[in-house]
Protein backbone atom coordinates (compact mmCIF):
# COMPACT_ATOMS: atom_id res chain seq x y z
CA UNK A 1 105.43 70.38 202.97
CA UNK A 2 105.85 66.72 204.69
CA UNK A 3 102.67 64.68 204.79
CA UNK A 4 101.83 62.81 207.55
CA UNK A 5 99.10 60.00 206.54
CA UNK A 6 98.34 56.96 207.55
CA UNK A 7 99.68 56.63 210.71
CA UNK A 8 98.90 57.56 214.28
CA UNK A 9 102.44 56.96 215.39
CA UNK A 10 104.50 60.07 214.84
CA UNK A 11 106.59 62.90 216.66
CA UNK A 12 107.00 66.05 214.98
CA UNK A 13 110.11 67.45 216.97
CA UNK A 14 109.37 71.58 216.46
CA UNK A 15 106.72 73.87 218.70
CA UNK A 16 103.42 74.47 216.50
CA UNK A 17 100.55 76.16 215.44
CA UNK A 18 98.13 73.55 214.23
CA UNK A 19 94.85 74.30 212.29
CA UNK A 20 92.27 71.95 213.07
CA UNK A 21 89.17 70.73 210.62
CA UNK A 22 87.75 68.96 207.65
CA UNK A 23 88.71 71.68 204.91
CA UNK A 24 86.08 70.50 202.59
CA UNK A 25 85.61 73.05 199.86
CA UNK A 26 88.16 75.64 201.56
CA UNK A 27 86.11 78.00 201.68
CA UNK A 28 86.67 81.81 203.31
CA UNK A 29 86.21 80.13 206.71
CA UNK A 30 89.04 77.72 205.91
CA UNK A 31 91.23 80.73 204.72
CA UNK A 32 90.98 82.62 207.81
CA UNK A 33 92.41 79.70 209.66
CA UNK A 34 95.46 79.62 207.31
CA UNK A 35 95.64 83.29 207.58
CA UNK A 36 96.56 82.99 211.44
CA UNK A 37 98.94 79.78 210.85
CA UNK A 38 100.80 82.37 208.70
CA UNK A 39 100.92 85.04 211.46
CA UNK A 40 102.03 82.11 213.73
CA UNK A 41 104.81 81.04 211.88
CA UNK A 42 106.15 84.69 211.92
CA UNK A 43 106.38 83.81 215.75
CA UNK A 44 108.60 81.31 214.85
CA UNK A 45 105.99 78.18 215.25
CA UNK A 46 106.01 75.68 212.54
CA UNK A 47 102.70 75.29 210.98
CA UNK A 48 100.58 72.27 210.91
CA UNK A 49 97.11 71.25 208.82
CA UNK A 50 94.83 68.71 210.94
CA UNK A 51 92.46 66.94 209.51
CA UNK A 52 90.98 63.42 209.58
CA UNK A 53 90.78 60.76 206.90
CA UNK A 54 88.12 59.87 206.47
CA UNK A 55 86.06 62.34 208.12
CA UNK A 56 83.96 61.35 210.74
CA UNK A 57 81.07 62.40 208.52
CA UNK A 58 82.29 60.03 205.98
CA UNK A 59 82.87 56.99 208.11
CA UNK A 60 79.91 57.42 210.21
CA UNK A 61 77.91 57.35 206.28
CA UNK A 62 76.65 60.60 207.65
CA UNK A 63 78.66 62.78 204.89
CA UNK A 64 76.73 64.05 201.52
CA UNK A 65 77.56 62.63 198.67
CA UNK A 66 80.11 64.39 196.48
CA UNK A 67 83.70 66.07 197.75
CA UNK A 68 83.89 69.98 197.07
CA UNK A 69 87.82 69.39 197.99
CA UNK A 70 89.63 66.12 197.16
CA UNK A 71 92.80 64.77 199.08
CA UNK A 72 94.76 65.52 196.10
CA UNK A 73 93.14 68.86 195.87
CA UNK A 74 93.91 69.74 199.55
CA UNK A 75 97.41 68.59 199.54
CA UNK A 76 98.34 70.55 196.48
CA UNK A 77 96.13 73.85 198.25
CA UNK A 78 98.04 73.60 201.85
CA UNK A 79 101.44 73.09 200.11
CA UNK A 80 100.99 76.49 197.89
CA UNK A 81 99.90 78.20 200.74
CA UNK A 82 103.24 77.07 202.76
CA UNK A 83 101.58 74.58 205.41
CA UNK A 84 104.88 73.08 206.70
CA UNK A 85 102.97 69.66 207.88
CA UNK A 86 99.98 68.22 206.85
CA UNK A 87 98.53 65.53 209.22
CA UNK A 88 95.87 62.86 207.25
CA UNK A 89 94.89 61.01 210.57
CA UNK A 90 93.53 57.90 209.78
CA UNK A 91 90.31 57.77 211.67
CA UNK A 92 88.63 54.59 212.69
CA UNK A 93 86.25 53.20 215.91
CA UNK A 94 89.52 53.26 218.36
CA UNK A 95 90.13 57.03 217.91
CA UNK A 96 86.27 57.45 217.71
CA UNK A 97 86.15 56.54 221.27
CA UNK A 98 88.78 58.76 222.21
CA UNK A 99 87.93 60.94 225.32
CA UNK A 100 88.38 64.30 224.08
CA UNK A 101 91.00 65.64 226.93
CA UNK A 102 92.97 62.39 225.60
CA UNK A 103 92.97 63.48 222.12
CA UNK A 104 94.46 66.86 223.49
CA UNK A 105 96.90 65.49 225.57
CA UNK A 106 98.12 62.95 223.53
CA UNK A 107 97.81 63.70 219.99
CA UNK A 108 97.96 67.61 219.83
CA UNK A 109 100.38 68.29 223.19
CA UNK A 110 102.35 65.13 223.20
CA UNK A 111 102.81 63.88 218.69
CA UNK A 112 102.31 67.98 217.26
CA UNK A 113 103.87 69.81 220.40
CA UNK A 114 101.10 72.46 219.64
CA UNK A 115 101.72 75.82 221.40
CA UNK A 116 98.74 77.62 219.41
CA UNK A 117 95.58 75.54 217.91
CA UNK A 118 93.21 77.39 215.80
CA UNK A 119 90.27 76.35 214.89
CA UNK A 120 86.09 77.21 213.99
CA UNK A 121 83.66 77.83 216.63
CA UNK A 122 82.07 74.78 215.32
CA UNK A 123 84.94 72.60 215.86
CA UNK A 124 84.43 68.39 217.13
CA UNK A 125 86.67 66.04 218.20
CA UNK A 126 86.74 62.89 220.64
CA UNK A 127 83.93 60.42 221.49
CA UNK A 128 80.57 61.09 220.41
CA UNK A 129 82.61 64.62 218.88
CA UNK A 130 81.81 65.48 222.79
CA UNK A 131 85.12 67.68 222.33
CA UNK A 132 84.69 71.43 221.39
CA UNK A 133 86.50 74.87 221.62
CA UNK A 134 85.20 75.10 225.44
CA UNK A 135 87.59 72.38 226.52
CA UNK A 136 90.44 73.44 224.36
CA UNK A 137 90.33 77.01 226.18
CA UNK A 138 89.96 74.94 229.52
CA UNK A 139 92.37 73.14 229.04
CA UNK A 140 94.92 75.69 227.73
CA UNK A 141 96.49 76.65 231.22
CA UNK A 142 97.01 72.97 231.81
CA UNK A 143 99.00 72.16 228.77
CA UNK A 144 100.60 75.64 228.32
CA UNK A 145 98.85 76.95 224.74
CA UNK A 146 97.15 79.58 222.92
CA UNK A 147 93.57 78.89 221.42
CA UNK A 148 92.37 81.56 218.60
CA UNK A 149 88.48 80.89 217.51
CA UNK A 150 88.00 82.25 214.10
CA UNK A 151 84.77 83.48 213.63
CA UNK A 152 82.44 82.56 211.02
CA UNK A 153 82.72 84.43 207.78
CA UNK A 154 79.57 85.59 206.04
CA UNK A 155 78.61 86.61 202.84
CA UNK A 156 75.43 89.05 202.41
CA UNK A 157 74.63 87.69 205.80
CA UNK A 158 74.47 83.48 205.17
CA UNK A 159 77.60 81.88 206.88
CA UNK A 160 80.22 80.91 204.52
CA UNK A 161 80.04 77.01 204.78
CA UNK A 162 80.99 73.65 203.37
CA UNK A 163 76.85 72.73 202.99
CA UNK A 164 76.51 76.57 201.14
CA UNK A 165 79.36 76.27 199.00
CA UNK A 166 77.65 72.42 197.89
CA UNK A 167 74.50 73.79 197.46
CA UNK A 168 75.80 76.34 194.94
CA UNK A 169 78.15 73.72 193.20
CA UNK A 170 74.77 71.37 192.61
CA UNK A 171 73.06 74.89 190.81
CA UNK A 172 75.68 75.60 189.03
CA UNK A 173 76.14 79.03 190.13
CA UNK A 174 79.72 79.14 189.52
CA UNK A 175 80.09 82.90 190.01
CA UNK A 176 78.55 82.71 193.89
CA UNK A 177 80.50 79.52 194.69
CA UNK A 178 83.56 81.34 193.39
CA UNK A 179 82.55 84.55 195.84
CA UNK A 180 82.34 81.73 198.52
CA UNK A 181 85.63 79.76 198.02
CA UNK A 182 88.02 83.09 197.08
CA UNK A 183 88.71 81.06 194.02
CA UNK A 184 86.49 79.59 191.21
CA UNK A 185 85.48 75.78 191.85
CA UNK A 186 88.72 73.44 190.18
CA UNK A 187 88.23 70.24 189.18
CA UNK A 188 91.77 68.13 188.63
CA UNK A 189 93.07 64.84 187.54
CA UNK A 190 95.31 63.51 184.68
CA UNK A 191 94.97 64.16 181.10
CA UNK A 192 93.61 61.47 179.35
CA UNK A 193 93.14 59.96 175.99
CA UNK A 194 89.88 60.57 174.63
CA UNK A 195 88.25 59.17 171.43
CA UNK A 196 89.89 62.23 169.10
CA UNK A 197 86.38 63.34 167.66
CA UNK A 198 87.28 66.96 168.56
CA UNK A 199 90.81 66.56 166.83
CA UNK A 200 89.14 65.10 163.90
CA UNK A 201 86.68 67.96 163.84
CA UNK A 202 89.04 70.92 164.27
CA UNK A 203 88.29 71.38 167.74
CA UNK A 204 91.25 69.47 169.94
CA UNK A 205 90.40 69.07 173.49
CA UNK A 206 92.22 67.73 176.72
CA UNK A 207 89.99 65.26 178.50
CA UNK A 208 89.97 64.43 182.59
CA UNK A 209 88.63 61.54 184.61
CA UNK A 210 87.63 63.34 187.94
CA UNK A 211 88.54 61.46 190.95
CA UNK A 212 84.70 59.14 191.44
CA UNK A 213 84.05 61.32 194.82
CA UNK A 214 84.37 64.73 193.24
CA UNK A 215 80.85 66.20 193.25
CA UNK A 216 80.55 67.76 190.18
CA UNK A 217 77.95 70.69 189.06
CA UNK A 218 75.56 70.30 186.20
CA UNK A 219 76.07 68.67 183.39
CA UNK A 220 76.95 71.09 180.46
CA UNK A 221 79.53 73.72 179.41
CA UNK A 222 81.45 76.65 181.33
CA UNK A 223 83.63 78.87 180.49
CA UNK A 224 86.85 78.05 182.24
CA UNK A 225 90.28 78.53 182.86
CA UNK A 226 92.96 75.87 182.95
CA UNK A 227 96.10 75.57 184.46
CA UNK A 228 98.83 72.76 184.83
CA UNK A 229 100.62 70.97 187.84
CA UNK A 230 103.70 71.32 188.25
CA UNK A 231 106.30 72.73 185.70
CA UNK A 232 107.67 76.36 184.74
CA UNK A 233 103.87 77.45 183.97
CA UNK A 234 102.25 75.77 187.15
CA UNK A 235 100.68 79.27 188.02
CA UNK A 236 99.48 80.41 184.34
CA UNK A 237 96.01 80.71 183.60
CA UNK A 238 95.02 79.46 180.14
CA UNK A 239 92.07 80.58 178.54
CA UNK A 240 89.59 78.06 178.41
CA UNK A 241 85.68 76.15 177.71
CA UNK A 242 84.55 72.93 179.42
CA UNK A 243 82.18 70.36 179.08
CA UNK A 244 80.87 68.11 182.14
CA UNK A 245 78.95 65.46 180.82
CA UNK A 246 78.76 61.76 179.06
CA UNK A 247 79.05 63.07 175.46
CA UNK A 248 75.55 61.94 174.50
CA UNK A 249 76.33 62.66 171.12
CA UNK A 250 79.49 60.72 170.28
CA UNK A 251 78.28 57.54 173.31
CA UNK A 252 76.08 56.06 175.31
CA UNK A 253 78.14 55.51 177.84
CA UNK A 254 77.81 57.00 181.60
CA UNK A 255 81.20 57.94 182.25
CA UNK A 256 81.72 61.64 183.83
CA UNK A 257 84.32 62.87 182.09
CA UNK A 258 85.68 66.92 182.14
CA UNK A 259 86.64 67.58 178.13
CA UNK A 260 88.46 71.24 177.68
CA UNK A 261 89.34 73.15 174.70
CA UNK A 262 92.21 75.76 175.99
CA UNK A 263 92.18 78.62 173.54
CA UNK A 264 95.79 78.87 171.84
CA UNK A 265 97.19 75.92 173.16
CA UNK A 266 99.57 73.74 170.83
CA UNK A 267 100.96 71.08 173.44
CA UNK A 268 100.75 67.57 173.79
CA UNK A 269 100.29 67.29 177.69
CA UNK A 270 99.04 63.18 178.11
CA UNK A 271 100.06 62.45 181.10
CA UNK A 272 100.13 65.77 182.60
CA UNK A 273 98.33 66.87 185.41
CA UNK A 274 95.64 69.80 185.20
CA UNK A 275 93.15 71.72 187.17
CA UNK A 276 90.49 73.25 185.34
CA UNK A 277 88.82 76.40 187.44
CA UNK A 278 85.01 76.82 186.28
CA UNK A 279 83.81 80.20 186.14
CA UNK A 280 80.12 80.58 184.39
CA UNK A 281 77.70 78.19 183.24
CA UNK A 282 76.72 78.48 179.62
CA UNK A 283 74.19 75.43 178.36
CA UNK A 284 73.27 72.32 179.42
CA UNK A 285 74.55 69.10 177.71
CA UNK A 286 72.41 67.83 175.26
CA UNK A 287 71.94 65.34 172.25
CA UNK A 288 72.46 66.29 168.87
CA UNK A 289 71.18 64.56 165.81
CA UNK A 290 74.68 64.16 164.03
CA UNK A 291 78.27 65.32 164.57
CA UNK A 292 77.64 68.20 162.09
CA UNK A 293 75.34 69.81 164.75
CA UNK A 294 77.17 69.28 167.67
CA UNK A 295 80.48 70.63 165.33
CA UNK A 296 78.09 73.62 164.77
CA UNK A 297 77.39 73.87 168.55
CA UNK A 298 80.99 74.08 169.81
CA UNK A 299 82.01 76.03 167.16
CA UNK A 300 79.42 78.65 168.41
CA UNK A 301 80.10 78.00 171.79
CA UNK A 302 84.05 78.69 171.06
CA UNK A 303 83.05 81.70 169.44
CA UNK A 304 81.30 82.98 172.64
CA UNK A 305 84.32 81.99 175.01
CA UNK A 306 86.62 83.76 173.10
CA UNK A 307 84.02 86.96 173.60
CA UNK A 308 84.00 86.12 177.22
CA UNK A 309 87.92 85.70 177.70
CA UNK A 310 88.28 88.59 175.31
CA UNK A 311 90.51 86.52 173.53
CA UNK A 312 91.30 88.03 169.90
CA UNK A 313 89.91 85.15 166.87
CA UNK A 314 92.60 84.21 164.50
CA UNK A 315 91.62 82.58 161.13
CA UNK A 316 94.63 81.04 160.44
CA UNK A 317 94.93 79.15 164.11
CA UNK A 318 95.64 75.80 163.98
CA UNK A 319 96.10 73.84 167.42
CA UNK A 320 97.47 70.66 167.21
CA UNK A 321 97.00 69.18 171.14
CA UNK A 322 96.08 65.86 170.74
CA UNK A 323 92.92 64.78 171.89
């Protein structure tokens, strides 16, 4: 996939189908609009991702705090899902004011060569966002393309939606975000040394610094998978528990931090990228008197993710990932 970013000079020299939105979350919604990109390209079109950084939500200070999707995130999504370009359009005051037939004409016709857009009912573009799928089907005859509108998707009759999906997130109801998104909720970044209490204690875990405008659900632990960027085993799903917190216990510092033990794991992986995919909330973080009863704690809390992964217990284990 070739990323465009950072520019608003560009000419990609191939007829398109470009998919046009903020993709925060990516959601069902977001999925459907992939979904036709991938008839398109059978049609011979090369497929493009539109999107603009930062949103207009975001520049305007309009947007809510927190990302459900991260650049990093996005670019790693629209890549696996065989995006040919991705477009980060850098969006400022100048293309704020852009009329909306200009932004047509001279961004999608003239830089993407777009012969199909798709795009949400609920799609915005030009000054004031005065652009919507109206003029894009108006204007379709003029500048010889195909519009497809996607409709919304729903789930038990709510519309599938960035806002929904955050409002679950903030709960913690992993297992109706996951229903929402297709996917459970990942959180990535680089592994990171941590201050080895779990290796000293038995209990090795690998130990993320999520990106500052990742919104992140409660703090407390979740049973989890993991799974690594890049590599021979970029696809495999390891067994996992997480903690989303401070570590009250061990600091009082107020650093989020995402700490994982991955069941049967003997690697050392510093350095190494990771997503970890959360899939049920189990407790809340909380304070223990000393590190013998937080020790107890995780070793029950182990115990009930290997019951929960159905993973078989084997006395003898020893994992020796560094921590």
């Amino acid at each position: 996939m070739e990323i465009i970013e950072q520019m608003t000079e560009f000419d990609i020299a191939k007829e398109t189908a470009v998919a046009i939105g903020k993709f925060d979350g990516f959601h069902r919604g977001h999925q459907k609009l992939l979904d036709e990109l991938r008839r398109q390209k059978e049609n011979g079109l090369a497929t493009v991702v539109f999107t603009f950084v930062p949103s207009p939500a975001v520049f305007f200070g309009f947007a809510p705090a927190g990302e459900l999707t991260t650049i990093a995130e996005k670019r790693r999504i629209f890549e696996n899902a065989g995006v040919d370009y991705l477009i980060e359009y850098p969006f400022c005051q100048e293309i704020a004011d852009m009329e909306p037939e200009r932004y047509i004409k001279n961004v999608l016709i003239e830089q993407i060569h777009a012969k199909c857009i798709v795009a949400g009912d609920d799609v915005s573009y030009g000054r004031h966002g005065a652009g919507d799928y109206r003029l894009l089907q108006k204007k379709s005859s003029v500048y010889g393309y195909q519009v497809i509108i996607i409709d919304k998707v729903l789930y038990k009759g709510k519309e599938v939606s960035s806002t929904y999906v955050r409002e679950e997130v903030k709960k913690g109801n992993m297992e109706l975000v996951e229903c929402l998104l297709g996917a459970p909720y990942r959180i990535g970044g680089e592994i990171v040394h941590g201050k080895q209490l779990g290796r000293t204690i038995g209990m090795p875990t690998v130990n993320l610094l999520p990106p500052s405008e990742k919104l992140l659900p409660p703090k407390g632990v979740y049973y989890s998978y993991a799974r690594f960027c890049g590599g021979a085993d970029s696809q495999k799903p390891y067994p996992a528990i997480t903690n989303i917190g401070t570590k009250p216990t061990v600091d009082n510092q107020c650093v989020m931090g995402v700490e994982t033990f991955i069941y049967n794991f003997n690697q050392d992986v510093y350095g190494a990228e990771l997503e970890v995919f959360l899939l049920h909330f189990k407790r809340p973080e909380r304070r223990f008197d000393s590190v013998e009863a937080l020790k107890a704690q995780m070793t029950a809390d182990i115990a009930a993710g290997r019951e929960y992964h159905q993973i078989p217990f084997h006395a003898a284990e020893q994992l020796s990932l560094i921590k």
